[in-house]
C-alpha atoms as a PDB file:
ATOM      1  CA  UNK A   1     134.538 166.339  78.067  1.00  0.00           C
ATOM      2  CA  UNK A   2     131.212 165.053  78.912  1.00  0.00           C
ATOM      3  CA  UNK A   3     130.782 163.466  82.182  1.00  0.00           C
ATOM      4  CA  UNK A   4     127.300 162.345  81.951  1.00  0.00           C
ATOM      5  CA  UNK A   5     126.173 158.579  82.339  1.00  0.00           C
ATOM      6  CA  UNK A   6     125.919 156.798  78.921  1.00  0.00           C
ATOM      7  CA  UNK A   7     122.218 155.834  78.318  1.00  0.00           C
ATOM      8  CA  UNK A   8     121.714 152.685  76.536  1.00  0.00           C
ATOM      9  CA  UNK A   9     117.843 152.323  76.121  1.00  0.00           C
ATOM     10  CA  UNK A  10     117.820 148.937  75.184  1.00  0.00           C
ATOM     11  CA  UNK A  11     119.824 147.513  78.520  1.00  0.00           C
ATOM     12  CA  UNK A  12     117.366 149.810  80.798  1.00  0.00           C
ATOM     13  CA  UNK A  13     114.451 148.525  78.588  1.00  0.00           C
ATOM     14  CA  UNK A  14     115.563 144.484  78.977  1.00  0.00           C
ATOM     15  CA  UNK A  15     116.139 145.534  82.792  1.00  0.00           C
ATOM     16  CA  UNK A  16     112.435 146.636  83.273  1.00  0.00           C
ATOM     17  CA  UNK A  17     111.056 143.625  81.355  1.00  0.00           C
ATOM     18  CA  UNK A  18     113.504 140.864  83.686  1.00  0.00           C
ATOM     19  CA  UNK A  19     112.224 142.949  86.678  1.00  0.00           C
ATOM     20  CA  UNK A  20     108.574 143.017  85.786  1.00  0.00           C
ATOM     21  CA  UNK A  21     108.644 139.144  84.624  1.00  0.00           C
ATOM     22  CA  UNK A  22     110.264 138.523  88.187  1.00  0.00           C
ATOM     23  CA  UNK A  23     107.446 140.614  89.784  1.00  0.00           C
ATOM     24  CA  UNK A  24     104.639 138.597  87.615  1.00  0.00           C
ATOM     25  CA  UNK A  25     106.660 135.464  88.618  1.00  0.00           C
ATOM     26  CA  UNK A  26     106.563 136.450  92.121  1.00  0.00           C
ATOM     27  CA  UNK A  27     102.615 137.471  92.230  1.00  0.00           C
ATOM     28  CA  UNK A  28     101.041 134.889  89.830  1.00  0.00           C
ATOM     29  CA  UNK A  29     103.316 131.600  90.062  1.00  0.00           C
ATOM     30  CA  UNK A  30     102.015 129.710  93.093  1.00  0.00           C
ATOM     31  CA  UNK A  31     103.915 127.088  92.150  1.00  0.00           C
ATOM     32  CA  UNK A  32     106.397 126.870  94.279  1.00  0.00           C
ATOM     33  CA  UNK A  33     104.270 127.401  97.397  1.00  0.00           C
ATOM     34  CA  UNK A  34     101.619 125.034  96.380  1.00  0.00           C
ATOM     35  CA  UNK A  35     104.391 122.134  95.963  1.00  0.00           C
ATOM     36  CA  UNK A  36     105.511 123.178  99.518  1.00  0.00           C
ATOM     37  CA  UNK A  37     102.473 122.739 101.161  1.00  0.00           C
ATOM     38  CA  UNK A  38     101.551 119.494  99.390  1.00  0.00           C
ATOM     39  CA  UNK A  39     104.937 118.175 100.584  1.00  0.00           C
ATOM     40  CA  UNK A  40     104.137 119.560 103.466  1.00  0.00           C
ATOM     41  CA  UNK A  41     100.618 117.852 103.866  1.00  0.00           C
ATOM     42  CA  UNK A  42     101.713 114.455 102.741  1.00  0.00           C
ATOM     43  CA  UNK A  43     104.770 114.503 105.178  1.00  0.00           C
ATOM     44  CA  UNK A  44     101.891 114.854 108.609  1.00  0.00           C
ATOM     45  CA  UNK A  45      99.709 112.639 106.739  1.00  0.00           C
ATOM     46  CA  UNK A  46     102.336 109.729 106.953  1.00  0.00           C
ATOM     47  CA  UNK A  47     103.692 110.730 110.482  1.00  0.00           C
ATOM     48  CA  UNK A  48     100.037 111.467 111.801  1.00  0.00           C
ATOM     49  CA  UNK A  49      98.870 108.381 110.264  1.00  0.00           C
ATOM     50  CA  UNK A  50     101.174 105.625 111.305  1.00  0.00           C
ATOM     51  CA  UNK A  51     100.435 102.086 111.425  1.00  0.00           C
ATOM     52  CA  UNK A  52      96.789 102.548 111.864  1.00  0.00           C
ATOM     53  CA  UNK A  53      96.365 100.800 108.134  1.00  0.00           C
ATOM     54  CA  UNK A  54      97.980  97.826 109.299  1.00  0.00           C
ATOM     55  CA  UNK A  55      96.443  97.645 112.546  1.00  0.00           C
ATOM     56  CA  UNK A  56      93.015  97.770 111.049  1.00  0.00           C
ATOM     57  CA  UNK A  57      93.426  95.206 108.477  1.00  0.00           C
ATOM     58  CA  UNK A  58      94.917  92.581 111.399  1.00  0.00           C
ATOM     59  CA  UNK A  59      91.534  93.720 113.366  1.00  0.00           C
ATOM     60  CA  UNK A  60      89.832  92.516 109.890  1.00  0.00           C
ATOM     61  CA  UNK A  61      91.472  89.819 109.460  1.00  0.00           C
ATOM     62  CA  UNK A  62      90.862  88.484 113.327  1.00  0.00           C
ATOM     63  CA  UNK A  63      87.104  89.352 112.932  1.00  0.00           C
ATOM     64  CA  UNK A  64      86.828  87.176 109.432  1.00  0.00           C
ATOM     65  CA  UNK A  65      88.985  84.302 111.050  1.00  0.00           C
ATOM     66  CA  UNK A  66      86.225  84.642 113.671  1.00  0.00           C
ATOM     67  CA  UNK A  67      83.409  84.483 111.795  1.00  0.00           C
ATOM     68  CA  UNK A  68      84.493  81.841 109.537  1.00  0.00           C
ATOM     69  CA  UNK A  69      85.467  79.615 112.569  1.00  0.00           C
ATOM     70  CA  UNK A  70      82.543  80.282 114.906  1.00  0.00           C
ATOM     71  CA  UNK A  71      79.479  81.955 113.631  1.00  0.00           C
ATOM     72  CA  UNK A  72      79.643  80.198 110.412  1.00  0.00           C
ATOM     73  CA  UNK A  73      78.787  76.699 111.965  1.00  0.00           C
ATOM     74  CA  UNK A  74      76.556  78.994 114.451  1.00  0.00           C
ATOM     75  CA  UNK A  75      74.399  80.618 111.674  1.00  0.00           C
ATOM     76  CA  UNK A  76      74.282  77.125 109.716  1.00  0.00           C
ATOM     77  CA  UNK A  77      72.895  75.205 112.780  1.00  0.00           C
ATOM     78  CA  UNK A  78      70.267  78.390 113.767  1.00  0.00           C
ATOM     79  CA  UNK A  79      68.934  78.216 110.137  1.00  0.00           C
ATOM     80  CA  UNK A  80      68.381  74.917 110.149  1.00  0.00           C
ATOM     81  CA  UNK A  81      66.389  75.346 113.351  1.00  0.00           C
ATOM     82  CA  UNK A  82      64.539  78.380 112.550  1.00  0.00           C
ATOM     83  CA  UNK A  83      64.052  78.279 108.373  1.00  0.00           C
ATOM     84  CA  UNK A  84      61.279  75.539 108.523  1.00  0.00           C
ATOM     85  CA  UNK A  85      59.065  77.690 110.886  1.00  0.00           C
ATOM     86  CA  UNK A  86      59.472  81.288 109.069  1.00  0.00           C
ATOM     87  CA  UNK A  87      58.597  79.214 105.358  1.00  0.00           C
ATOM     88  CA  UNK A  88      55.251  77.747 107.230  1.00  0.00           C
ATOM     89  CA  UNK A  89      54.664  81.402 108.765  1.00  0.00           C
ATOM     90  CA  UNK A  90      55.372  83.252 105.736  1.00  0.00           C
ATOM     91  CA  UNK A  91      53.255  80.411 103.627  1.00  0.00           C
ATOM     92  CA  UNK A  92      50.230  81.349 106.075  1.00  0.00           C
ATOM     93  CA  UNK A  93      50.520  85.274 105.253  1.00  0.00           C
ATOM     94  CA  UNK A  94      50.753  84.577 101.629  1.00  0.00           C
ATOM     95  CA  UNK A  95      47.352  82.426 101.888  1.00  0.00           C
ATOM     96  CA  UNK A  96      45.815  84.975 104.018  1.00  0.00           C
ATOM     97  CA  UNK A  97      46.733  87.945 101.300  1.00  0.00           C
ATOM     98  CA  UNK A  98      45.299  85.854  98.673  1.00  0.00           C
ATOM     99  CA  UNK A  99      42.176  85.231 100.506  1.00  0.00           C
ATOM    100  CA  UNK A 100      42.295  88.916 100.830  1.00  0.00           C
ATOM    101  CA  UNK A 101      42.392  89.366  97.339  1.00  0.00           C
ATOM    102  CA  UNK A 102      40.193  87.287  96.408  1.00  0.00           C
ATOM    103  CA  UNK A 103      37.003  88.529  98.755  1.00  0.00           C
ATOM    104  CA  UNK A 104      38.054  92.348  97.190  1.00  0.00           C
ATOM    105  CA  UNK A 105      37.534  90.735  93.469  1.00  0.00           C
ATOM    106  CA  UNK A 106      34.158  89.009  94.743  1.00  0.00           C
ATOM    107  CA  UNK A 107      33.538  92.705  96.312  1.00  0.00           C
ATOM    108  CA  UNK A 108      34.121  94.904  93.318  1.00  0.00           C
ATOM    109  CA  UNK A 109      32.410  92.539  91.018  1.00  0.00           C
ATOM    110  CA  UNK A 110      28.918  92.381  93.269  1.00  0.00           C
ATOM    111  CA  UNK A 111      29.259  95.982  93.189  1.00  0.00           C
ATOM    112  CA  UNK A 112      29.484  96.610  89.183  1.00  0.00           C
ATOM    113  CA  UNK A 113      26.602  93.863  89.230  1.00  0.00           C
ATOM    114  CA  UNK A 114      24.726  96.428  91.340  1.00  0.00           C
ATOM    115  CA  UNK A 115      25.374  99.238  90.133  1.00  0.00           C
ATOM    116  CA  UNK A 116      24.295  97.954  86.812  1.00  0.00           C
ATOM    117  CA  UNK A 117      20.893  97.732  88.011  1.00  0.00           C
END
């Protein structure tokens, strides 16, 4: 009688490739861990983060109110006020550039008369 283990090479040989694909699994498949940690991150993100959303668009929302009530009427009344002044100042610059301009044209065209000569 032999007492000696049966070999089967094929069961050994399907053994190695489960355990190998398990190894690869376990070295090269991230994921597992990277579905973790987004879970993770997105679970603080919420706790960490809170109302502050909400609080922030009330703060908005009481600032436009604010401005629409107030400053509105405000701004209207100030640039009534102010506007006519700025247009006559701004008028006067725009005179004085062309004047500007104009005496540099005279300028460069006395001096390609005398250079002529």
């Amino acid at each position: 009688m032999n007492y000696e283990p049966e070999v089967n090479p094929r069961g050994n040989m399907a053994a190695i490739i489960k355990d190998a694909g398990e190894i690869w699994t376990r070295l090269f498949d991230h994921r597992p861990f990277v579905q973790g940690e987004i879970t993770f991150f997105l679970r603080e993100f919420q706790e960490k983060r809170g109302d502050r959303e909400v609080e922030r668009l009330f703060k908005i929302l009481e600032y436009s109110t604010e401005l629409k009530e107030n400053q509105l009427d405000r701004t209207e009344q100030l640039g009534d006020c102010h506007l006519p002044s700025l247009k006559a100042n701004v008028d006067v610059a725009l005179s004085m550039c062309e004047r500007v301009l104009q005496r540099e044209q005279y300028f460069d065209s006395v001096w390609i008369i005398f250079n002529h000569f």
